[in-house]
N, C-alpha and C. Protein backbone atom coordinates (compact mmCIF):
# COMPACT_ATOMS: atom_id res chain seq x y z
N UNK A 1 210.80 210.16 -57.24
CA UNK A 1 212.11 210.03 -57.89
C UNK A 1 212.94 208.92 -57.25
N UNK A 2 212.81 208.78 -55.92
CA UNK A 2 213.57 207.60 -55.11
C UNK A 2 212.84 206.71 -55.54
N UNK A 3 211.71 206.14 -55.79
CA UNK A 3 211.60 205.10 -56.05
C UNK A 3 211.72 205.11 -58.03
N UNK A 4 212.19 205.93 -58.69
CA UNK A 4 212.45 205.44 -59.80
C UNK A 4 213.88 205.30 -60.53
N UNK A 5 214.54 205.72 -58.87
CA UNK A 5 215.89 205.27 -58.94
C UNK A 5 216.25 203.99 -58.31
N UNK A 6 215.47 203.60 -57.61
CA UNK A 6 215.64 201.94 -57.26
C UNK A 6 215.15 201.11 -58.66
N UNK A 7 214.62 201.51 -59.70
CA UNK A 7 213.91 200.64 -60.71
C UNK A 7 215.18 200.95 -61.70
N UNK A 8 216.41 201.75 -61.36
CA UNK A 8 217.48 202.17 -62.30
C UNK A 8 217.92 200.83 -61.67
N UNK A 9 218.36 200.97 -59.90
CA UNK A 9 219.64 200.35 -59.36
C UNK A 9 218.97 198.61 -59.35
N UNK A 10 217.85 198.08 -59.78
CA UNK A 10 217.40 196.85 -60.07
C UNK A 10 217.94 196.59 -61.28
N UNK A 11 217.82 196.97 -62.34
CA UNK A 11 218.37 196.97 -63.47
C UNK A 11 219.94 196.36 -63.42
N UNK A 12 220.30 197.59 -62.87
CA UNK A 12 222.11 197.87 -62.91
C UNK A 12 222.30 196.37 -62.05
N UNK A 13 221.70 195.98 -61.00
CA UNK A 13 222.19 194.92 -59.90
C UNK A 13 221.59 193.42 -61.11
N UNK A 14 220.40 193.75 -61.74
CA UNK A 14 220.52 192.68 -62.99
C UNK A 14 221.35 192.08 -63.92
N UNK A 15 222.23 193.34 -64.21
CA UNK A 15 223.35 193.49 -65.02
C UNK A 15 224.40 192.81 -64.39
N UNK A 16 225.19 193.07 -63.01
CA UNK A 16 225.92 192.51 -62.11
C UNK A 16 225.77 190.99 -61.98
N UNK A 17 224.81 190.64 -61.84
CA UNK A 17 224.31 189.20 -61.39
C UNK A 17 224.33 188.41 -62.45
N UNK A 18 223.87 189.25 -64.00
CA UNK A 18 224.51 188.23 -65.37
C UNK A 18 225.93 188.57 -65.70
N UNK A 19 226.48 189.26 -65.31
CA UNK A 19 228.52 189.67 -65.15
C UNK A 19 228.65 188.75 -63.92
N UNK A 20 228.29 187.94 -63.15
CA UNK A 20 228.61 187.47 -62.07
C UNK A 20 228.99 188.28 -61.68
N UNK A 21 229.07 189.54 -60.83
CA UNK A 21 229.94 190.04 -59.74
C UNK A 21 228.81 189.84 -58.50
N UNK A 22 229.80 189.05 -57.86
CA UNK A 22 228.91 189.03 -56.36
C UNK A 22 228.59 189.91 -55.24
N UNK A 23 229.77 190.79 -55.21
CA UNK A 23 229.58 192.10 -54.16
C UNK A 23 229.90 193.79 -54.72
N UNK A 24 229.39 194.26 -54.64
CA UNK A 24 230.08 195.42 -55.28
C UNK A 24 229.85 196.75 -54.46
N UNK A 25 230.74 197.66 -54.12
CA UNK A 25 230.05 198.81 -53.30
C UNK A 25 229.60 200.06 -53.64
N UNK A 26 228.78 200.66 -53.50
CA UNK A 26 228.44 201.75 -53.92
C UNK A 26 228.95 202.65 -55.09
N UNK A 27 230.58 202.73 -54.77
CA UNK A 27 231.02 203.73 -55.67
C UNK A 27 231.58 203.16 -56.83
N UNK A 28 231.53 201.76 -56.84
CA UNK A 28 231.63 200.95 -57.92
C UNK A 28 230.69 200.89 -58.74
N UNK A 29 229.53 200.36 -58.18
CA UNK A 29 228.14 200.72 -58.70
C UNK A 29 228.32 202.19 -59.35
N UNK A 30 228.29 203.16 -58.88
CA UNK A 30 228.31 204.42 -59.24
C UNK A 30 228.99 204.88 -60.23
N UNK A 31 230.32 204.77 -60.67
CA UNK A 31 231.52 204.32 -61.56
C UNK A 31 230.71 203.42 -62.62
N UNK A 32 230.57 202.35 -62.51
CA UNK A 32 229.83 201.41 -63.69
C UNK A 32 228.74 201.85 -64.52
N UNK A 33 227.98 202.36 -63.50
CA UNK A 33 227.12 202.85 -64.34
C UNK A 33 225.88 204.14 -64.34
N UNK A 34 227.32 205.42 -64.15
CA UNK A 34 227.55 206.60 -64.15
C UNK A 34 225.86 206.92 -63.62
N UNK A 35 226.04 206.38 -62.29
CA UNK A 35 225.08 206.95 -60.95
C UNK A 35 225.79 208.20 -60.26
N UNK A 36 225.34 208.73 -59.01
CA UNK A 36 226.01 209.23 -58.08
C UNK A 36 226.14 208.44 -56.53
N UNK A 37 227.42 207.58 -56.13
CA UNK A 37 227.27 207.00 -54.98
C UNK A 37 226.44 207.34 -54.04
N UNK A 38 226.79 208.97 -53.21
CA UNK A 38 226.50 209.32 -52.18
C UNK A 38 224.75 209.14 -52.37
N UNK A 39 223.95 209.53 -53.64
CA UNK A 39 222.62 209.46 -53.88
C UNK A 39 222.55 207.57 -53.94
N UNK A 40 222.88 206.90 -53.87
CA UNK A 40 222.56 205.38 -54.35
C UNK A 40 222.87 205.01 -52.61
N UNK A 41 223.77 205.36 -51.93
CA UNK A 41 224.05 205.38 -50.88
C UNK A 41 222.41 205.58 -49.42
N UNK A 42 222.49 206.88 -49.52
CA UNK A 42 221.23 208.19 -49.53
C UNK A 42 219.36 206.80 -50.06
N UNK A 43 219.27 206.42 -50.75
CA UNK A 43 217.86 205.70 -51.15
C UNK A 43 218.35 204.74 -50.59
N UNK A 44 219.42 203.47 -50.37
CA UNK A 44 219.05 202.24 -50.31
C UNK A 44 218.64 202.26 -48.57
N UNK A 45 219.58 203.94 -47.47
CA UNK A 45 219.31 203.50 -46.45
C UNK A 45 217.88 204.08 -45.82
N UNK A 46 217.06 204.43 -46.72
CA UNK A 46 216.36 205.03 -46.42
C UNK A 46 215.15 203.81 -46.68
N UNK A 47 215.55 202.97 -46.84
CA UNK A 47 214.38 201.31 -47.44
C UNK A 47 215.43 200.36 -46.11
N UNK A 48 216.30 200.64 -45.66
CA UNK A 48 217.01 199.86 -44.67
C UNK A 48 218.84 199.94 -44.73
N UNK A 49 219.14 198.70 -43.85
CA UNK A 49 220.76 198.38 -44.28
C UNK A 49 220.74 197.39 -44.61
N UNK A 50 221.35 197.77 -46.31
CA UNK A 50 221.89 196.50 -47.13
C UNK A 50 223.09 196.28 -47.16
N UNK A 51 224.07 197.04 -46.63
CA UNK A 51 225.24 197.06 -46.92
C UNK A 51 226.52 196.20 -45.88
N UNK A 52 227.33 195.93 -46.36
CA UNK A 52 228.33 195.15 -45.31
C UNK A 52 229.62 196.03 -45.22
N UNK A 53 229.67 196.34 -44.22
CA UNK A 53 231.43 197.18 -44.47
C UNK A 53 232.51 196.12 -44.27
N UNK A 54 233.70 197.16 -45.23
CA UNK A 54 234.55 196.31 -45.67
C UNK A 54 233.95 195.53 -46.91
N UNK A 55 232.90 195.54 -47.24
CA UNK A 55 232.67 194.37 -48.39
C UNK A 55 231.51 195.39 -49.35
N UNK A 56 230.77 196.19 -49.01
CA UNK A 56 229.57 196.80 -50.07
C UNK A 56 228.60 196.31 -49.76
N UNK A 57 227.60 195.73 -51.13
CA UNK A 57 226.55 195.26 -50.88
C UNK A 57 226.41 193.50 -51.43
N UNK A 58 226.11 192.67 -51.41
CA UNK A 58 225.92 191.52 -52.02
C UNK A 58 224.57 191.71 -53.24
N UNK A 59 225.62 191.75 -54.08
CA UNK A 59 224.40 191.74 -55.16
C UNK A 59 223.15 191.24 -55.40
N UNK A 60 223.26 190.00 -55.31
CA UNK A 60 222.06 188.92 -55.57
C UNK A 60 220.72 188.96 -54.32
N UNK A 61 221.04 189.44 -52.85
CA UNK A 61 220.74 190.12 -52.02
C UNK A 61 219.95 191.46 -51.98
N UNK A 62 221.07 192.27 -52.68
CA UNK A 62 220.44 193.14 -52.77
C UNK A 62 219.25 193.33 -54.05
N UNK A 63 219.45 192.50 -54.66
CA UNK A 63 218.27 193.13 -56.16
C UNK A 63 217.07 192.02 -55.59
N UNK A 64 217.06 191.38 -54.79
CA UNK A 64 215.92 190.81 -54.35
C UNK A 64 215.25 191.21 -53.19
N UNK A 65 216.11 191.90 -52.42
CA UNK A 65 215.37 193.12 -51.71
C UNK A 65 214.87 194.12 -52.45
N UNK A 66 215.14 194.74 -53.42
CA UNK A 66 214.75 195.86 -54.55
C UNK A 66 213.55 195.32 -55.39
N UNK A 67 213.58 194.57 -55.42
CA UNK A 67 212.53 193.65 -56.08
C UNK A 67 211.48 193.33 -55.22
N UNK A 68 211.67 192.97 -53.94
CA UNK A 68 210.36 193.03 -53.09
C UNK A 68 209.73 194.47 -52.72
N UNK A 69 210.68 195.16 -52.55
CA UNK A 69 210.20 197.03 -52.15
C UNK A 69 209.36 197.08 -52.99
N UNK A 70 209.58 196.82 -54.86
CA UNK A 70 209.07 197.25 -55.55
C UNK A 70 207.87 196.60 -56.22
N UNK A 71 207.71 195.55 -55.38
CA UNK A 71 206.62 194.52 -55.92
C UNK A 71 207.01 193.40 -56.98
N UNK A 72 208.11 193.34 -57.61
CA UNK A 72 208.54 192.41 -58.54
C UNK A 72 209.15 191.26 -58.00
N UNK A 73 208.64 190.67 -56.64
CA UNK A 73 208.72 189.63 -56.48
C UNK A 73 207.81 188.55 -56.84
N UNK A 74 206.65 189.15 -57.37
CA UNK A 74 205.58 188.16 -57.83
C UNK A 74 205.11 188.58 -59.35
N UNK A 75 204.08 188.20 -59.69
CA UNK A 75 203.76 188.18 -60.77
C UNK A 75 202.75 189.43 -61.70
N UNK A 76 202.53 189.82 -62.43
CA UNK A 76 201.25 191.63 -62.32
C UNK A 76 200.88 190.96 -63.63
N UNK A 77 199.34 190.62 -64.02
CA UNK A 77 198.84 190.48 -64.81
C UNK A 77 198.63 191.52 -65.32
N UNK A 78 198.61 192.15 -66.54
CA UNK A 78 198.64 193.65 -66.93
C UNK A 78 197.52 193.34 -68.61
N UNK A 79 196.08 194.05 -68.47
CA UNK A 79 195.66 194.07 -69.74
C UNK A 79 195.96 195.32 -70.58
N UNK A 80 195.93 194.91 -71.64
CA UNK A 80 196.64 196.10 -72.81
C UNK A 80 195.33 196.45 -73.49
N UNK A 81 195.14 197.94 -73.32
CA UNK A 81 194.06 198.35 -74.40
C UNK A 81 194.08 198.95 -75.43
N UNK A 82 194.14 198.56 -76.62
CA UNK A 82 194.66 199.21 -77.64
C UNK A 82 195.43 197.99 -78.18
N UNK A 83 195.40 197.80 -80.05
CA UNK A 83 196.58 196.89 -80.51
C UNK A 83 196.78 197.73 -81.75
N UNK A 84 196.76 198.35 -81.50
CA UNK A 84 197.42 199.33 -82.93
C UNK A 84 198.92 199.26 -82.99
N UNK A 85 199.52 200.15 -83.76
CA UNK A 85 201.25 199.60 -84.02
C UNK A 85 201.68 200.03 -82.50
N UNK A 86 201.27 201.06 -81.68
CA UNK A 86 201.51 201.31 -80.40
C UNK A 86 201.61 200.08 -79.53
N UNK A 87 200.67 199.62 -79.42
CA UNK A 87 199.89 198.82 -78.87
C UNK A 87 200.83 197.28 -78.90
N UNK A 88 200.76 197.17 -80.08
CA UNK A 88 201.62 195.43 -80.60
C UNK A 88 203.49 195.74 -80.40
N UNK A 89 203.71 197.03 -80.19
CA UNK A 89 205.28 197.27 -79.93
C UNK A 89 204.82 197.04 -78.36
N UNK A 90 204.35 197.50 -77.77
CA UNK A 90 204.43 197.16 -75.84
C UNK A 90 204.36 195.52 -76.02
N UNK A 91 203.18 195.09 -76.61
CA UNK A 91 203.09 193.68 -76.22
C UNK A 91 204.39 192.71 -76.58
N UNK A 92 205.38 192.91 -77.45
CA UNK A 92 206.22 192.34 -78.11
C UNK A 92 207.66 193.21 -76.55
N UNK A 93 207.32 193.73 -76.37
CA UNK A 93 208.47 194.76 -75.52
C UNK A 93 208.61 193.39 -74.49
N UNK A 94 209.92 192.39 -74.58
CA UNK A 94 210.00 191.43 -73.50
C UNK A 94 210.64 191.93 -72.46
N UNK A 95 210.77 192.77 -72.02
CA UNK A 95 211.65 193.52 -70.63
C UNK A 95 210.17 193.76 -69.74
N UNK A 96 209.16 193.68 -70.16
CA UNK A 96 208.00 193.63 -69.22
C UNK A 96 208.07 192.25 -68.72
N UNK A 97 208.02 191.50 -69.56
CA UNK A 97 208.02 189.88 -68.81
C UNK A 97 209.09 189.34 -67.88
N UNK A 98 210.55 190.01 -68.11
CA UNK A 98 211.79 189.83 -67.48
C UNK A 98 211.18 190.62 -65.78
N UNK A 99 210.31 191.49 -66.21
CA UNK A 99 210.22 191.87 -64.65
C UNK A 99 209.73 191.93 -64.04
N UNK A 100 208.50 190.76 -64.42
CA UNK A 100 207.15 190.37 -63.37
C UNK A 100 205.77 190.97 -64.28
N UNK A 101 205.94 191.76 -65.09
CA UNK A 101 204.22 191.70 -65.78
C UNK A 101 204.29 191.10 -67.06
N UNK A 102 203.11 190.77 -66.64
CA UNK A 102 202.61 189.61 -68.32
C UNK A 102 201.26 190.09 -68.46
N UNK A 103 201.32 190.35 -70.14
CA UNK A 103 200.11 191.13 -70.54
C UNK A 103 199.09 189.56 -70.50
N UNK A 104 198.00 189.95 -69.73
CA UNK A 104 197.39 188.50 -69.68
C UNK A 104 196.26 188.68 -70.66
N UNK A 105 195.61 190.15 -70.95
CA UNK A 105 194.10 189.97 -72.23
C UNK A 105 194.72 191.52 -72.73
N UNK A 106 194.39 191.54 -74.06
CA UNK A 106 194.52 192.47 -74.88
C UNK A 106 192.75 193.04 -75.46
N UNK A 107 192.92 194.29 -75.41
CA UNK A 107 191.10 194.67 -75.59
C UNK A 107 191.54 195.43 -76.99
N UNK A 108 190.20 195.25 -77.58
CA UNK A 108 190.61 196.26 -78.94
C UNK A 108 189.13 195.98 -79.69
N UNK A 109 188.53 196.95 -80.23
CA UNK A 109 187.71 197.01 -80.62
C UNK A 109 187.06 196.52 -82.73
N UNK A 110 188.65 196.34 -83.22
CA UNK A 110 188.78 196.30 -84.10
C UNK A 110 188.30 194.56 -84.59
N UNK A 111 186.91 194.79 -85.43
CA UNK A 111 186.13 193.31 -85.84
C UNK A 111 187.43 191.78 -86.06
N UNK A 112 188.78 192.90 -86.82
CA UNK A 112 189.83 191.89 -87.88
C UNK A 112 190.64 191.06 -86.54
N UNK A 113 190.35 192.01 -85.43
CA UNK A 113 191.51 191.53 -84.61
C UNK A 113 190.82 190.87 -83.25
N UNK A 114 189.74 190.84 -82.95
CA UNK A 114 188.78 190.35 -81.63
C UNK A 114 188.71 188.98 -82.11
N UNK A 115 188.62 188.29 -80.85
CA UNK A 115 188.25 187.22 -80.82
C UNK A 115 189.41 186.12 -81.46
N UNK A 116 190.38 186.45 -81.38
CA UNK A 116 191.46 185.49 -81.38
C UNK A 116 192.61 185.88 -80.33
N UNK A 117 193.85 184.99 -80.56
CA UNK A 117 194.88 184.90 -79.59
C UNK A 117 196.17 185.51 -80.40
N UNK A 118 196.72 186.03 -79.20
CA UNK A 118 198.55 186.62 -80.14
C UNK A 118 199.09 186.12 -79.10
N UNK A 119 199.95 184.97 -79.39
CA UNK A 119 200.85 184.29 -78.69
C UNK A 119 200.43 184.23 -77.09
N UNK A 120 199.39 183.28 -77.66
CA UNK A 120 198.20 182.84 -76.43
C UNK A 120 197.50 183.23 -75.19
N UNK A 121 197.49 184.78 -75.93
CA UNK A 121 196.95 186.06 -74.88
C UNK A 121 195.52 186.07 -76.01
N UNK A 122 194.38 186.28 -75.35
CA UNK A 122 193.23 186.44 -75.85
C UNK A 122 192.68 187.95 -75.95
N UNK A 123 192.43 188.11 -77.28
CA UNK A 123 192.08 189.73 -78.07
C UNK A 123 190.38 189.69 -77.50
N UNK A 124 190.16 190.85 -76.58
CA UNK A 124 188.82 190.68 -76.74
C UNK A 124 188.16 191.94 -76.71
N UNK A 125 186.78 192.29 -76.99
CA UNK A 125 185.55 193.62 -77.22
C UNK A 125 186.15 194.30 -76.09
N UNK A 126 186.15 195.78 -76.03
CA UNK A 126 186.03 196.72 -75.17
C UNK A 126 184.98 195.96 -74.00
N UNK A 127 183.49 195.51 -74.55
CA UNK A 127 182.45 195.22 -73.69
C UNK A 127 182.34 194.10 -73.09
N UNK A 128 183.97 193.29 -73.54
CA UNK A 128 184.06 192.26 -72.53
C UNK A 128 184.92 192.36 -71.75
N UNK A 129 185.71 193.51 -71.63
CA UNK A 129 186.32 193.98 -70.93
C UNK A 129 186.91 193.76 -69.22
N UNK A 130 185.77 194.37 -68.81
CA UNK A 130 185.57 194.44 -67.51
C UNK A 130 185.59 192.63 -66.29
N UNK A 131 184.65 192.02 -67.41
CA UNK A 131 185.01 190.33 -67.29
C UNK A 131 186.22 190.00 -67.35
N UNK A 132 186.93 190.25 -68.67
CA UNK A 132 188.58 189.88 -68.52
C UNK A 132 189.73 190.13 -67.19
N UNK A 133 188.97 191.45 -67.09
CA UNK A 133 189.83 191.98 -65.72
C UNK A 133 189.39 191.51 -64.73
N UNK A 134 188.34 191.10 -64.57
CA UNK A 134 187.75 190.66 -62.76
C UNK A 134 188.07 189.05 -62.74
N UNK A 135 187.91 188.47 -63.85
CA UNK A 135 188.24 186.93 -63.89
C UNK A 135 189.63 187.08 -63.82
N UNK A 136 190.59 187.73 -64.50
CA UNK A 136 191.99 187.08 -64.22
C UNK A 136 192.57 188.31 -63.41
N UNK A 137 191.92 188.67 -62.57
CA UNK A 137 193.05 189.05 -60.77
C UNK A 137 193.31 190.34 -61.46
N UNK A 138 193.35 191.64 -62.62
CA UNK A 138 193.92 192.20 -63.40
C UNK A 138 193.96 193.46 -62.29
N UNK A 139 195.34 193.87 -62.35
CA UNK A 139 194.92 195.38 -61.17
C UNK A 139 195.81 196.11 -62.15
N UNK A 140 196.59 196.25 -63.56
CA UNK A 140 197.26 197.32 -63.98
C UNK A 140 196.79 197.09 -65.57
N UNK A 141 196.90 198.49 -65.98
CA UNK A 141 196.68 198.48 -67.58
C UNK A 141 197.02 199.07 -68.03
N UNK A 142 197.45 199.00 -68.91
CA UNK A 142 198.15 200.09 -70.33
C UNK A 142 197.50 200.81 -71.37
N UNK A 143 197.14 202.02 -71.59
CA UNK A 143 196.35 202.37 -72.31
C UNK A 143 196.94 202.55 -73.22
N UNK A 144 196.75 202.53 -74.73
CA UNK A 144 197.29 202.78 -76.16
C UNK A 144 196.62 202.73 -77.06
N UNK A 145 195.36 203.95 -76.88
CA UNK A 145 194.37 204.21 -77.67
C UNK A 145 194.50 205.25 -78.27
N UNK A 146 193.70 206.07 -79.61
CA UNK A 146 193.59 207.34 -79.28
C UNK A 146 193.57 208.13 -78.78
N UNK A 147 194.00 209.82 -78.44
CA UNK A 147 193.42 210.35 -77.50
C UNK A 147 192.26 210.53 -77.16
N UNK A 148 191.50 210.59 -78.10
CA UNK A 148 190.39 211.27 -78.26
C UNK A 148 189.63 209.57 -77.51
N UNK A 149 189.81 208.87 -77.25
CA UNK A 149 189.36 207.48 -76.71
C UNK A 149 189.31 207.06 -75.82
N UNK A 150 190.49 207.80 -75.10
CA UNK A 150 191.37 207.41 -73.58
C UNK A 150 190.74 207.52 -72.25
N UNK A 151 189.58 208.88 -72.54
CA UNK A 151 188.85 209.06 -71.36
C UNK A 151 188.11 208.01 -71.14
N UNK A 152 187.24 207.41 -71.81
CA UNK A 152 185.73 207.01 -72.21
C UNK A 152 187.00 205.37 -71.26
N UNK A 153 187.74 204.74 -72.05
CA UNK A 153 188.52 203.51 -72.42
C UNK A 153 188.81 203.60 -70.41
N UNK A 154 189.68 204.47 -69.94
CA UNK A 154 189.94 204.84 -68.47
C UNK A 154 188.89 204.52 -67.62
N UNK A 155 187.72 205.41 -67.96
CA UNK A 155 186.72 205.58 -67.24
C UNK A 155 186.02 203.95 -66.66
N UNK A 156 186.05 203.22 -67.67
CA UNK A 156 185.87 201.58 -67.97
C UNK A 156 186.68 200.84 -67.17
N UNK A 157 188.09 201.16 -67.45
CA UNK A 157 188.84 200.39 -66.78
C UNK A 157 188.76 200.76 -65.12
N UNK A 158 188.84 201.40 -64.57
CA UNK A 158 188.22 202.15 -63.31
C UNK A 158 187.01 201.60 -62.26
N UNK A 159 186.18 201.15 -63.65
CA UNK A 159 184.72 200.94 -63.10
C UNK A 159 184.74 199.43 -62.76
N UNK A 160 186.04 198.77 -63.95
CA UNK A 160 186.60 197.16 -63.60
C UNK A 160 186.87 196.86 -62.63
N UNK A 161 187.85 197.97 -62.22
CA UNK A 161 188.53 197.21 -60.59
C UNK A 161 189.96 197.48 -60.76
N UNK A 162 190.18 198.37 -62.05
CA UNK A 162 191.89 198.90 -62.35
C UNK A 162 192.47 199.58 -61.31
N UNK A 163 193.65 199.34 -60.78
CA UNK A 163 193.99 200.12 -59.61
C UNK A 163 195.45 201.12 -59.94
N UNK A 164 196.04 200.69 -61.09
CA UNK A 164 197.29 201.68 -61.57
C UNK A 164 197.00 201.19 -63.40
N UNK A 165 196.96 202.64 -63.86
CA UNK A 165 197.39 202.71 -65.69
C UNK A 165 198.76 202.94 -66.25
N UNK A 166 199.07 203.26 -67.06
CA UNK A 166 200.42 203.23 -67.82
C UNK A 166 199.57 204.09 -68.74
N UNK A 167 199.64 205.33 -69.34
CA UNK A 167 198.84 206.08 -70.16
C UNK A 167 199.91 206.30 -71.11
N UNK A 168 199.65 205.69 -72.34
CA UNK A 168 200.50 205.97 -73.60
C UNK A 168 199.45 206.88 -74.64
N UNK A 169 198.50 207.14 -74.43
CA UNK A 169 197.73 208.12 -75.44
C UNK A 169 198.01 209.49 -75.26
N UNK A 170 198.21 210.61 -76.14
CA UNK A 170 198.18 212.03 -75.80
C UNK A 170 196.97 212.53 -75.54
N UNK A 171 196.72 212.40 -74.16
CA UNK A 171 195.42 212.69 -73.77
C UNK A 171 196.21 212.91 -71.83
N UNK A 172 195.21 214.44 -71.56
CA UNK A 172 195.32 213.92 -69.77
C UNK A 172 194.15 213.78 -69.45
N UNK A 173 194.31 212.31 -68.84
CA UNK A 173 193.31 211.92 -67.92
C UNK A 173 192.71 211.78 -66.17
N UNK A 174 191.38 211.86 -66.15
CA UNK A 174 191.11 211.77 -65.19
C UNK A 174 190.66 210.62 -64.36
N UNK A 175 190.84 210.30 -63.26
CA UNK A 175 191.06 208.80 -62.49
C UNK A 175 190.86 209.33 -60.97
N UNK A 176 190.14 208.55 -60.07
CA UNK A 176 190.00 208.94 -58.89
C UNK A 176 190.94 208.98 -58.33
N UNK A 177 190.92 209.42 -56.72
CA UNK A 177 192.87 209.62 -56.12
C UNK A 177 192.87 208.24 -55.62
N UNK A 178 192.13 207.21 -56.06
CA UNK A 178 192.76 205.89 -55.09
C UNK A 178 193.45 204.94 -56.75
N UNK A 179 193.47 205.57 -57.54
CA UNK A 179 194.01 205.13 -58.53
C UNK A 179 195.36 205.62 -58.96
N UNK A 180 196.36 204.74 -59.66
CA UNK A 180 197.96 205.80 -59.78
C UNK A 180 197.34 205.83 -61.17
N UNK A 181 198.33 207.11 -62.10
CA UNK A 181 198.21 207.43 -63.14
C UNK A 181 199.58 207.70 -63.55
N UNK A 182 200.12 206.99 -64.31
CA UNK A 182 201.44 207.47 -65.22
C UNK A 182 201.22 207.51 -66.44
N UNK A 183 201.74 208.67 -66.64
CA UNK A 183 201.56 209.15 -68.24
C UNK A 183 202.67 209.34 -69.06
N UNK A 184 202.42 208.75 -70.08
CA UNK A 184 204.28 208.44 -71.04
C UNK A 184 203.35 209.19 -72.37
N UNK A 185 204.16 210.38 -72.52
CA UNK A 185 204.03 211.62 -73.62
C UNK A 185 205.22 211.34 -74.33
N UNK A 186 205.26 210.64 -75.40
CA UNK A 186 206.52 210.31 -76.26
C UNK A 186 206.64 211.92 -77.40
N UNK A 187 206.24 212.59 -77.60
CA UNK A 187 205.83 213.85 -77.86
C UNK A 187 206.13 214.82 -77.13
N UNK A 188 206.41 214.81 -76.02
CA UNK A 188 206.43 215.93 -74.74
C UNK A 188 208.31 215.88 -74.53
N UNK A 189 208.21 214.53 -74.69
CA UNK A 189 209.64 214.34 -74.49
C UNK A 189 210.92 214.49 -75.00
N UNK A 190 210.13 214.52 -76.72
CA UNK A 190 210.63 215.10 -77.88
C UNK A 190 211.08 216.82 -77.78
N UNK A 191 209.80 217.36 -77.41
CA UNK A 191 209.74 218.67 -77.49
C UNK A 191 210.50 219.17 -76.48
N UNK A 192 210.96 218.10 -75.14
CA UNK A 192 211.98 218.68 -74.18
C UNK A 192 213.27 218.91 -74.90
N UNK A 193 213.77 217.63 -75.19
CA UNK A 193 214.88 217.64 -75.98
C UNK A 193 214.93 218.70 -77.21
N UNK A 194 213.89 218.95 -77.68
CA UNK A 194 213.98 220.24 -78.78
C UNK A 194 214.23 221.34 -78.21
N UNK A 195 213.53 221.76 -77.36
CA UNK A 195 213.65 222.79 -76.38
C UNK A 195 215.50 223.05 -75.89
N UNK A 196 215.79 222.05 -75.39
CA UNK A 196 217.30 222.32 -75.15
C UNK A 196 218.56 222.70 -76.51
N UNK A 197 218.22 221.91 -77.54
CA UNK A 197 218.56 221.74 -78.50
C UNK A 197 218.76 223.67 -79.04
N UNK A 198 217.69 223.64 -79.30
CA UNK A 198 217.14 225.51 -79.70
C UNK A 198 218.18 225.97 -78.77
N UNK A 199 217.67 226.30 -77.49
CA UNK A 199 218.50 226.99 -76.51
C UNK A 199 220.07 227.04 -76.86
N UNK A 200 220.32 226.03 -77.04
CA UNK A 200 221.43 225.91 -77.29
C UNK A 200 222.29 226.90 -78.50
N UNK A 201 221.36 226.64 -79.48
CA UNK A 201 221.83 227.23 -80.61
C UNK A 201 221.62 228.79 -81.06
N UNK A 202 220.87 229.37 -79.83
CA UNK A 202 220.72 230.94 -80.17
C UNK A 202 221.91 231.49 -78.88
């Protein structure tokens, strides 16, 4: 959770830096954009001291320290598997590129769509797969297949040299423990919010 509140307070210090504000302190931050100080306070000193008293934090400072913690000081080649309407909404999603990953090969098995380029990323076979990823440096991937696909599609990427997924299929998968696994259930998330919703109303 601390580290997916530093990927909030990168954001928010993004925001600052196109508002020009150069310093801002905690409870300003917090106020702006309805954080809790003492918790924003609480994570940044627990990664170090960023802060200046009498003055807060220096913005531009600080989101480039937040940005190195988090690895977005360099670049993450990321292949996308899957181009279905799932699939072509991530690749078009430009807030991935604003923050260091660029989908570098797109895999998809579909005859209409292999073997060409979408805005000069190259579509290629499931079975060339593994080549795409070892030739271009690839250590993260996005799955956006079927479920019923996801294992078999994982299992592949794994055997490439994948070292963290992004799992957009309704499927849970299995991945060794030297691999991360995040799983985005756009369905699950629904049914939370339904869940409260109901509650509410009995």
């Amino acid at each position: 959770m601390t580290i997916h509140r530093l990927s909030v307070y990168t954001r928010c210090l993004l925001q600052l830096e196109e508002d020009g504000v150069k310093t801002i302190s905690s409870q300003e931050m917090a106020d702006r954009f309805n954080l809790n100080s003492a918790q924003v306070r609480k994570d940044l000193a627990y990664f170090g001291e960023f802060g200046v008293r009498g003055i807060g934090y220096y913005v531009a400072g600080l989101k480039a320290e937040l940005q190195r913690i988090l690895g977005l000081d360099r670049q993450w080649p990321v292949v996308l598997v899957g181009f279905g309407n799932l699939g072509s909404a991530l690749f078009h999603y430009k807030a991935f590129g604003r923050q260091g990953f660029r989908i570098a090969a797109i895999v998809d098995d579909d005859p209409a769509k292999v073997a060409r380029e979408v805005e000069s990323v190259p579509v290629v076979h499931s079975r060339d797969m593994a080549r795409e990823v070892k030739s271009r440096g690839i250590q993260i991937a996005i799955v956006a297949v079927p479920g019923e696909a996801a294992q078999d599609v994982t299992d592949k990427l794994v055997t490439a040299g994948i070292r963290a997924i992004l799992n957009f299929a309704p499927a849970r998968l299995k991945v060794p423990r030297e691999v991360r696994l995040k799983n985005v259930d756009l369905s699950i998330e629904l049914e939370t919010l339904s869940f409260y919703l109901a509650q509410g109303a009995r």
